[in-house]
N, C-alpha and C. Protein backbone atom coordinates (compact mmCIF):
# COMPACT_ATOMS: atom_id res chain seq x y z
N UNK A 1 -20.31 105.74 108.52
CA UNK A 1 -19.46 105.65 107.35
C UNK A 1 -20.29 105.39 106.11
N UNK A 2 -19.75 105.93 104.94
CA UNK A 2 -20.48 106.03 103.98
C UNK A 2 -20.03 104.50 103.08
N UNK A 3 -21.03 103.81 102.54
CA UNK A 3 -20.72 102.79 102.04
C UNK A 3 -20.07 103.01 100.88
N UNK A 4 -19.23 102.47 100.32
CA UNK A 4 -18.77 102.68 98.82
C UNK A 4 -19.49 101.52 97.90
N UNK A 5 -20.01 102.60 96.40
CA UNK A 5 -20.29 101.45 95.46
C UNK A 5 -19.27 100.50 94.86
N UNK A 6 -20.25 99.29 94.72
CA UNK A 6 -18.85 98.39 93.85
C UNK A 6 -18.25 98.99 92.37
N UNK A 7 -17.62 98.44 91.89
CA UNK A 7 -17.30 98.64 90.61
C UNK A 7 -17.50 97.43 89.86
N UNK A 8 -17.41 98.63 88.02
CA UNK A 8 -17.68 97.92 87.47
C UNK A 8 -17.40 96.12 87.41
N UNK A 9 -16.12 96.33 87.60
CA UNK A 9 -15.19 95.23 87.18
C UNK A 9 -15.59 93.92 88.48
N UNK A 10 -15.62 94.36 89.67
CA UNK A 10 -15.95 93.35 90.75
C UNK A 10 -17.90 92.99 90.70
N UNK A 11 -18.41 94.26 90.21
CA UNK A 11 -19.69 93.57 89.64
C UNK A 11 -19.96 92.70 88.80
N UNK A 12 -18.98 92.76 87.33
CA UNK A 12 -19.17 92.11 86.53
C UNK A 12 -18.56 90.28 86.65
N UNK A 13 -17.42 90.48 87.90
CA UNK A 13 -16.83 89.54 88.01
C UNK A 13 -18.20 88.45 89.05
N UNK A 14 -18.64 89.00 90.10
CA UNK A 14 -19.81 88.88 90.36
C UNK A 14 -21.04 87.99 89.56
N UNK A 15 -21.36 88.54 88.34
CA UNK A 15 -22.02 88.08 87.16
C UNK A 15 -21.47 86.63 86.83
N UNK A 16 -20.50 86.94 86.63
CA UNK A 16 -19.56 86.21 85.98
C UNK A 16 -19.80 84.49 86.87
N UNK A 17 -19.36 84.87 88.47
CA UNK A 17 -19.77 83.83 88.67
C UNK A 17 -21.01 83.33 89.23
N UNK A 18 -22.36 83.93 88.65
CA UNK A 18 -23.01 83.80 88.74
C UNK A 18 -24.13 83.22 87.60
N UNK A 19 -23.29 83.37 86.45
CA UNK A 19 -23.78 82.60 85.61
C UNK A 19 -22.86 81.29 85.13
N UNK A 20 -22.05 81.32 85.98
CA UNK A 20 -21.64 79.72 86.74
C UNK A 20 -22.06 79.01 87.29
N UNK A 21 -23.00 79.84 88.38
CA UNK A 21 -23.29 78.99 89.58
C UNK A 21 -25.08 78.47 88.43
N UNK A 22 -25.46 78.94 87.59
CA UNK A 22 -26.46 78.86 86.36
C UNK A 22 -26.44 77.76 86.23
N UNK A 23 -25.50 77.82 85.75
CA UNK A 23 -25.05 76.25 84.39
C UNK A 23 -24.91 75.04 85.44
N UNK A 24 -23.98 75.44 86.80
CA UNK A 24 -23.34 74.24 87.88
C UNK A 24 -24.92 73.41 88.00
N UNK A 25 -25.87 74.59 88.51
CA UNK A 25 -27.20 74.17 88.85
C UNK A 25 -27.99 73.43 88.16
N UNK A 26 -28.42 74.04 86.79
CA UNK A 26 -28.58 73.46 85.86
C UNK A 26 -28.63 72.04 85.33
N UNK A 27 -27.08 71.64 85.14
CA UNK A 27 -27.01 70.42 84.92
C UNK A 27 -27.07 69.81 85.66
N UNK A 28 -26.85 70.03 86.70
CA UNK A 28 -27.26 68.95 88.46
C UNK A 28 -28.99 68.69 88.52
N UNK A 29 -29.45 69.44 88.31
CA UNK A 29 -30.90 69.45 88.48
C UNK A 29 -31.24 68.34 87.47
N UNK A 30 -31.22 69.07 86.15
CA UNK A 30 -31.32 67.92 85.00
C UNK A 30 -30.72 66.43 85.16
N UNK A 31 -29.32 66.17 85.47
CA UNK A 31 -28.86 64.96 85.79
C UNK A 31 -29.24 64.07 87.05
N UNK A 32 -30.05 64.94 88.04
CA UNK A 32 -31.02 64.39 88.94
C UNK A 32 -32.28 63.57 88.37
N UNK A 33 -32.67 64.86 87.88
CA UNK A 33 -34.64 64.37 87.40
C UNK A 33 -33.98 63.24 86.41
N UNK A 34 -33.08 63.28 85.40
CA UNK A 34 -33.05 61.81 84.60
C UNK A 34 -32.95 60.85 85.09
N UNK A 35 -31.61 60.99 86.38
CA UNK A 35 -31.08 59.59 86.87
C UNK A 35 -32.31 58.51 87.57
N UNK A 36 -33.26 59.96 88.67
CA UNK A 36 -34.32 59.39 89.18
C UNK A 36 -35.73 58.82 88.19
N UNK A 37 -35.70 59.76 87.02
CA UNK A 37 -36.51 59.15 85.92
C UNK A 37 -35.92 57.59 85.62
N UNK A 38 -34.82 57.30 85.30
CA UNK A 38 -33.97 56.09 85.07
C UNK A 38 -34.59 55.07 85.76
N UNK A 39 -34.56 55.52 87.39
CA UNK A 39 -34.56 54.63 88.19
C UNK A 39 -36.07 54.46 88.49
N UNK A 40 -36.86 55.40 88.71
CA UNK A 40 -38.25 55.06 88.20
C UNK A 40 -38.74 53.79 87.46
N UNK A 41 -38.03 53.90 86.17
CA UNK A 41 -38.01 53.76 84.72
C UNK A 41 -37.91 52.01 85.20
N UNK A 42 -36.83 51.72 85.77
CA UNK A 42 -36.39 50.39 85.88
C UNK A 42 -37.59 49.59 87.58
N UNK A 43 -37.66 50.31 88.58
CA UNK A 43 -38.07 50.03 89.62
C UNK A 43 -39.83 49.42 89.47
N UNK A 44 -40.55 50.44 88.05
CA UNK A 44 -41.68 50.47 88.12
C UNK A 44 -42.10 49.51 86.52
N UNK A 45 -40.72 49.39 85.75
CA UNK A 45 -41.03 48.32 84.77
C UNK A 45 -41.58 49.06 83.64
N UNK A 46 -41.71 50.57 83.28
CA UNK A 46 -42.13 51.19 82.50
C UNK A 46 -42.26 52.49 82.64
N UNK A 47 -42.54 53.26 81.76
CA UNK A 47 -42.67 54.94 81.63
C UNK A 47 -43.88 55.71 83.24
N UNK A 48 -44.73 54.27 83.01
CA UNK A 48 -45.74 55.38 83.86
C UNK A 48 -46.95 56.06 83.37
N UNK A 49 -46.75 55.58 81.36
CA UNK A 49 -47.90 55.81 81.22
C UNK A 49 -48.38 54.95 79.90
N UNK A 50 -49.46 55.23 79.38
CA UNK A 50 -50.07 54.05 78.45
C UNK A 50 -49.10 54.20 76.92
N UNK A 51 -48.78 52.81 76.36
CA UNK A 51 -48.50 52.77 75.06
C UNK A 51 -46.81 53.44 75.19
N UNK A 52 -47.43 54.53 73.92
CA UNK A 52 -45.56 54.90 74.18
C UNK A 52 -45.87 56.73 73.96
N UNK A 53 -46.75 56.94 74.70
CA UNK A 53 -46.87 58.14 75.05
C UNK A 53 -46.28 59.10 76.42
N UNK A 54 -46.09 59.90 76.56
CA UNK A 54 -45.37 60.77 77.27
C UNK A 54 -45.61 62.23 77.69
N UNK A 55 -45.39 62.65 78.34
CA UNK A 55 -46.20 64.10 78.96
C UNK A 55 -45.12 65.26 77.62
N UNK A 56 -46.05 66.14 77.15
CA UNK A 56 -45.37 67.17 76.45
C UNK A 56 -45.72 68.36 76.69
N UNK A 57 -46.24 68.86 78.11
CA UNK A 57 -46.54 70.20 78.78
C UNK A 57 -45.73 70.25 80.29
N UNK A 58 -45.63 71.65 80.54
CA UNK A 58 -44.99 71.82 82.04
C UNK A 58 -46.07 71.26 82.60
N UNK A 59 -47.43 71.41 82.62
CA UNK A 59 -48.14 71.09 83.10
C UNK A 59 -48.25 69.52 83.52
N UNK A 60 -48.34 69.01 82.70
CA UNK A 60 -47.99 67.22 82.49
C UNK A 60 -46.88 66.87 83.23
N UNK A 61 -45.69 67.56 82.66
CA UNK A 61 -44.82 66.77 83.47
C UNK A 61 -44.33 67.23 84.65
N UNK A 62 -45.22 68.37 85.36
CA UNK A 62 -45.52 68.59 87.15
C UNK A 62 -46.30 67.57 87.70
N UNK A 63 -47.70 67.08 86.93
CA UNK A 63 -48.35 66.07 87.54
C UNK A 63 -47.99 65.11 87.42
N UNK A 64 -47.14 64.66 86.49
CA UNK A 64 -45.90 63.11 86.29
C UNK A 64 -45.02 62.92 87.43
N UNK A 65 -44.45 64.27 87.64
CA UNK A 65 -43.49 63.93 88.89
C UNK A 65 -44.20 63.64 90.23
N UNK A 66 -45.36 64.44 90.35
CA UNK A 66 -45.92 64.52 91.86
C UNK A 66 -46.62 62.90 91.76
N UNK A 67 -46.56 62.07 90.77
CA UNK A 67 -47.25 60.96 90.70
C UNK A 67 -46.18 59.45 89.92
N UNK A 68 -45.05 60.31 90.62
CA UNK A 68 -43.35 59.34 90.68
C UNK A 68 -43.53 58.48 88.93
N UNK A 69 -44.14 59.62 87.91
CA UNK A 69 -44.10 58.95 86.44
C UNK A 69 -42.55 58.75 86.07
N UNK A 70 -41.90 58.20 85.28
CA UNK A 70 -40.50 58.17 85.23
C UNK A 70 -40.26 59.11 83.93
N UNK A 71 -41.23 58.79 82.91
CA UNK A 71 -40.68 59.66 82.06
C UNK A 71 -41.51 61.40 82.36
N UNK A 72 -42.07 61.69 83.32
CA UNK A 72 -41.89 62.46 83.48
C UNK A 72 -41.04 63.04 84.19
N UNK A 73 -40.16 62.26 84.79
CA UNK A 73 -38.80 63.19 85.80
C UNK A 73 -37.77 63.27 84.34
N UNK A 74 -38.63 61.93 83.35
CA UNK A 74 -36.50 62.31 82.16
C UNK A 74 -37.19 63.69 81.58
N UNK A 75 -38.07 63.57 81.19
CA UNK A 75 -38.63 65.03 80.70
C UNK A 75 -38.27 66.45 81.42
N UNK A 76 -38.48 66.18 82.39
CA UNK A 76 -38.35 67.50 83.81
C UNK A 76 -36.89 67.79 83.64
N UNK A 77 -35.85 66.81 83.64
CA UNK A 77 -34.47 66.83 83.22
C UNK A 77 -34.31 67.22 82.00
N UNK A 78 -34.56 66.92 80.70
CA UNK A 78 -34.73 67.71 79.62
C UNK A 78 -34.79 68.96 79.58
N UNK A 79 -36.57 69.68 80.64
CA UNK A 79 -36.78 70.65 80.53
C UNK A 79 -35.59 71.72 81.65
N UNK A 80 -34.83 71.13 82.64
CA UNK A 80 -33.84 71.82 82.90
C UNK A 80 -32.67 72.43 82.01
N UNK A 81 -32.24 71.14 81.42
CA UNK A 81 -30.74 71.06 80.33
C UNK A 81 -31.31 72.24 79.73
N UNK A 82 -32.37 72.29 78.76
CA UNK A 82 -32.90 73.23 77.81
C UNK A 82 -33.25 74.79 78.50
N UNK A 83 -33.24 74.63 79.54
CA UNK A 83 -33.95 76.11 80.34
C UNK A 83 -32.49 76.92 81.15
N UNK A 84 -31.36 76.44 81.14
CA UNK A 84 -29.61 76.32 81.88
C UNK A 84 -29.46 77.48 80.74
N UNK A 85 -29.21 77.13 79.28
CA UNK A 85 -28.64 78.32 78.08
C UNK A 85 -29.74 78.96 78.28
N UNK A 86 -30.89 79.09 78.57
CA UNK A 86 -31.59 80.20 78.58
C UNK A 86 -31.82 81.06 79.26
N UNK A 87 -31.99 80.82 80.73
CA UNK A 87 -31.03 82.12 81.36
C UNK A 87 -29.36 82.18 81.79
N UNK A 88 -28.69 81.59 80.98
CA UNK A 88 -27.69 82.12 80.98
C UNK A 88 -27.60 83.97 80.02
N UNK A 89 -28.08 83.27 78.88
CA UNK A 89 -28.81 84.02 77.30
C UNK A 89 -29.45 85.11 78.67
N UNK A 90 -30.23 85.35 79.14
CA UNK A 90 -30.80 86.33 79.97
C UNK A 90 -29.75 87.45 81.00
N UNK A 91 -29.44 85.98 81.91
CA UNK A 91 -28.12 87.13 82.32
C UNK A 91 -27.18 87.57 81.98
N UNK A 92 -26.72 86.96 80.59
CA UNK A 92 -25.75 88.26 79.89
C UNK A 92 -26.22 89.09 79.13
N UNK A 93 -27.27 89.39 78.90
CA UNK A 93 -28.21 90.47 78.65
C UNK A 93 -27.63 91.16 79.49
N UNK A 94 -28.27 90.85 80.91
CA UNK A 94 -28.07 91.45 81.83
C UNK A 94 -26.66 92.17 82.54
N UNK A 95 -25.51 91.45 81.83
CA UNK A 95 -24.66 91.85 82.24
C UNK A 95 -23.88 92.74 81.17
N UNK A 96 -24.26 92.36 79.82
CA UNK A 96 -23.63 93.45 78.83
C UNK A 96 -24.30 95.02 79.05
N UNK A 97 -25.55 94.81 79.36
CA UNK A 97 -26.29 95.84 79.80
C UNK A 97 -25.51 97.04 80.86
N UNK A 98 -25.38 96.42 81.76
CA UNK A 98 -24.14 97.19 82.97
C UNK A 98 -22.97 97.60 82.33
N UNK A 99 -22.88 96.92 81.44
CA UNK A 99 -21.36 97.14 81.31
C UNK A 99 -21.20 98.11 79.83
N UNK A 100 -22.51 98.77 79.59
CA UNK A 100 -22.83 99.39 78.55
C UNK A 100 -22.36 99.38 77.27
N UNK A 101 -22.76 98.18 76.68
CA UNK A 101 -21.95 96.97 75.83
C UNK A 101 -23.06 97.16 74.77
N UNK A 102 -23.57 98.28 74.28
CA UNK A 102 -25.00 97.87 73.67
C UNK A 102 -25.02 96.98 72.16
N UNK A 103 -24.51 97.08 71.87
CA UNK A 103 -24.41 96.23 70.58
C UNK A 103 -24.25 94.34 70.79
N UNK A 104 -23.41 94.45 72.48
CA UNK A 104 -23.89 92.83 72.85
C UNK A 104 -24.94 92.47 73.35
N UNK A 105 -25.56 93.39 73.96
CA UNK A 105 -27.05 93.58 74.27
C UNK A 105 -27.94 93.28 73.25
N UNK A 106 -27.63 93.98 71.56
CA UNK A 106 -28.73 93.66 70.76
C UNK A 106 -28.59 92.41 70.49
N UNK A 107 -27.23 92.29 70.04
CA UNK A 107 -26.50 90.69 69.78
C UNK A 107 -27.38 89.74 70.50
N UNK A 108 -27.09 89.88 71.38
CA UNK A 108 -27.68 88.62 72.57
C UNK A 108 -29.47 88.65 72.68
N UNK A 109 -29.62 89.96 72.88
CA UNK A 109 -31.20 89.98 72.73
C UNK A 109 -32.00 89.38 71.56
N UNK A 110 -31.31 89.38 71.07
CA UNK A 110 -31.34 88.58 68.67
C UNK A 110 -31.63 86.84 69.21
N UNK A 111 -30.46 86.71 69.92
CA UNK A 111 -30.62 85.13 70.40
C UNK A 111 -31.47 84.66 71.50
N UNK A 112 -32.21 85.63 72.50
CA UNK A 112 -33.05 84.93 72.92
C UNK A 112 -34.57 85.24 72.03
N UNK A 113 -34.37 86.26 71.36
CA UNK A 113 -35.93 86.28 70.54
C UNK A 113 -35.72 85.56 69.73
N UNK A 114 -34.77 84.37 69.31
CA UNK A 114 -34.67 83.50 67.99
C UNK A 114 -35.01 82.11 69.45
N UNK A 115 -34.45 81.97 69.78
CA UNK A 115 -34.62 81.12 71.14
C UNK A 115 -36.28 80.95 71.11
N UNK A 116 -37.03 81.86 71.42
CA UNK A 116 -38.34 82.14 72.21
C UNK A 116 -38.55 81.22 70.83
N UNK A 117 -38.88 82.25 69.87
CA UNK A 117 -39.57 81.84 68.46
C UNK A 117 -39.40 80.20 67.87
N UNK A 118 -38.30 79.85 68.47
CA UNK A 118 -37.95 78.53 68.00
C UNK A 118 -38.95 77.62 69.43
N UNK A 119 -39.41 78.10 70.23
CA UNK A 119 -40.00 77.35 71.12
C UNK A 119 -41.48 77.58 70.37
N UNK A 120 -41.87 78.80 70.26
CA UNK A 120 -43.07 78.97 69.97
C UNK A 120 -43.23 77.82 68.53
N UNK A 121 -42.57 77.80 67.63
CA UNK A 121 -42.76 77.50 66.21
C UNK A 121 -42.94 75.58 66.72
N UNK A 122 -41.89 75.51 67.75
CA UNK A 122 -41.82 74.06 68.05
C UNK A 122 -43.07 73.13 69.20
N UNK A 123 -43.73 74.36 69.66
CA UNK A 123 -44.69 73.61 70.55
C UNK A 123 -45.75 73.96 69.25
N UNK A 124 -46.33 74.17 68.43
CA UNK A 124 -47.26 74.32 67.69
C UNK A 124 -46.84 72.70 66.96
C-alpha cells in the first residue's frame, strides 16, 4: 500500500505543537538550572566564585556547572529562558515557509537577524 502524504493543515498543526513542546521545555530547563543555582547558592554560602564576578561565556558557564558553581547554573537558566524565543523565532520560519507564507517568512526572518545582531552588539 502506498503511503499517503500528510497535509498541509495536520503538518502545520504538528508544528504547532511542536513549538509548544519548545517553550514547555524551555522554561522547565531554565526553572531547573535557577532553582538548582538557588540551592547551590544557599548550600555552598556563595556564587562559587571570587568577589562579585560571574561567568559571561557558554564556555564559563559549562565549566561552572560541571564544577556545581551556583551562579553558573542561574546563568545556564538565563541562557535557556533567552534561547526558548529563539527557536521558537526559527521554527516559525520554518513553518511559514511550508505553508508558503513568504512575506511571514521575511517578517520573521527580520526578527531573528535583529535578534542575532542584538546578541552580537551585546556580547562586544
Amino acid at each position: 500500500m502506498e503511503k499517503k502524504k500528510p497535509t498541509l493543515a495536520l503538518e502545520m498543526k504538528e508544528i504547532e505543537l511542536t513549538i509548544g513542546k519548545i517553550m514547555r521545555v524551555g522554561v522547565v530547563l531554565a526553572a531547573v538550572f535557577m532553582l538548582v543555582g538557588m540551592g547551590l547558592f544557599f548550600i555552598n554560602k556563595g556564587s562559587g566564585y571570587p568577589g562579585a564576578t560571574f561567568p559571561t561565556t557558554l564556555t564559563l558557564i559549562f565549566q561552572g556547572t560541571l564544577h556545581f558553581k551556583a551562579y553558573a547554573y542561574m546563568m545556564a537558566g538565563i541562557f535557556f529562558l533567552i534561547l526558548t524565543p529563539v527557536l521558537r523565532v526559527i521554527v516559525s520560519i520554518y513553518a511559514f515557509w511550508k505553508e508558503k507564507d513568504f512575506l511571514y517568512v521575511y517578517i520573521t526572518s527580520a526578527v531573528l537577524f535583529i535578534l542575532i545582531i542584538s546578541y552580537l552588539i551585546g556580547h562586544h
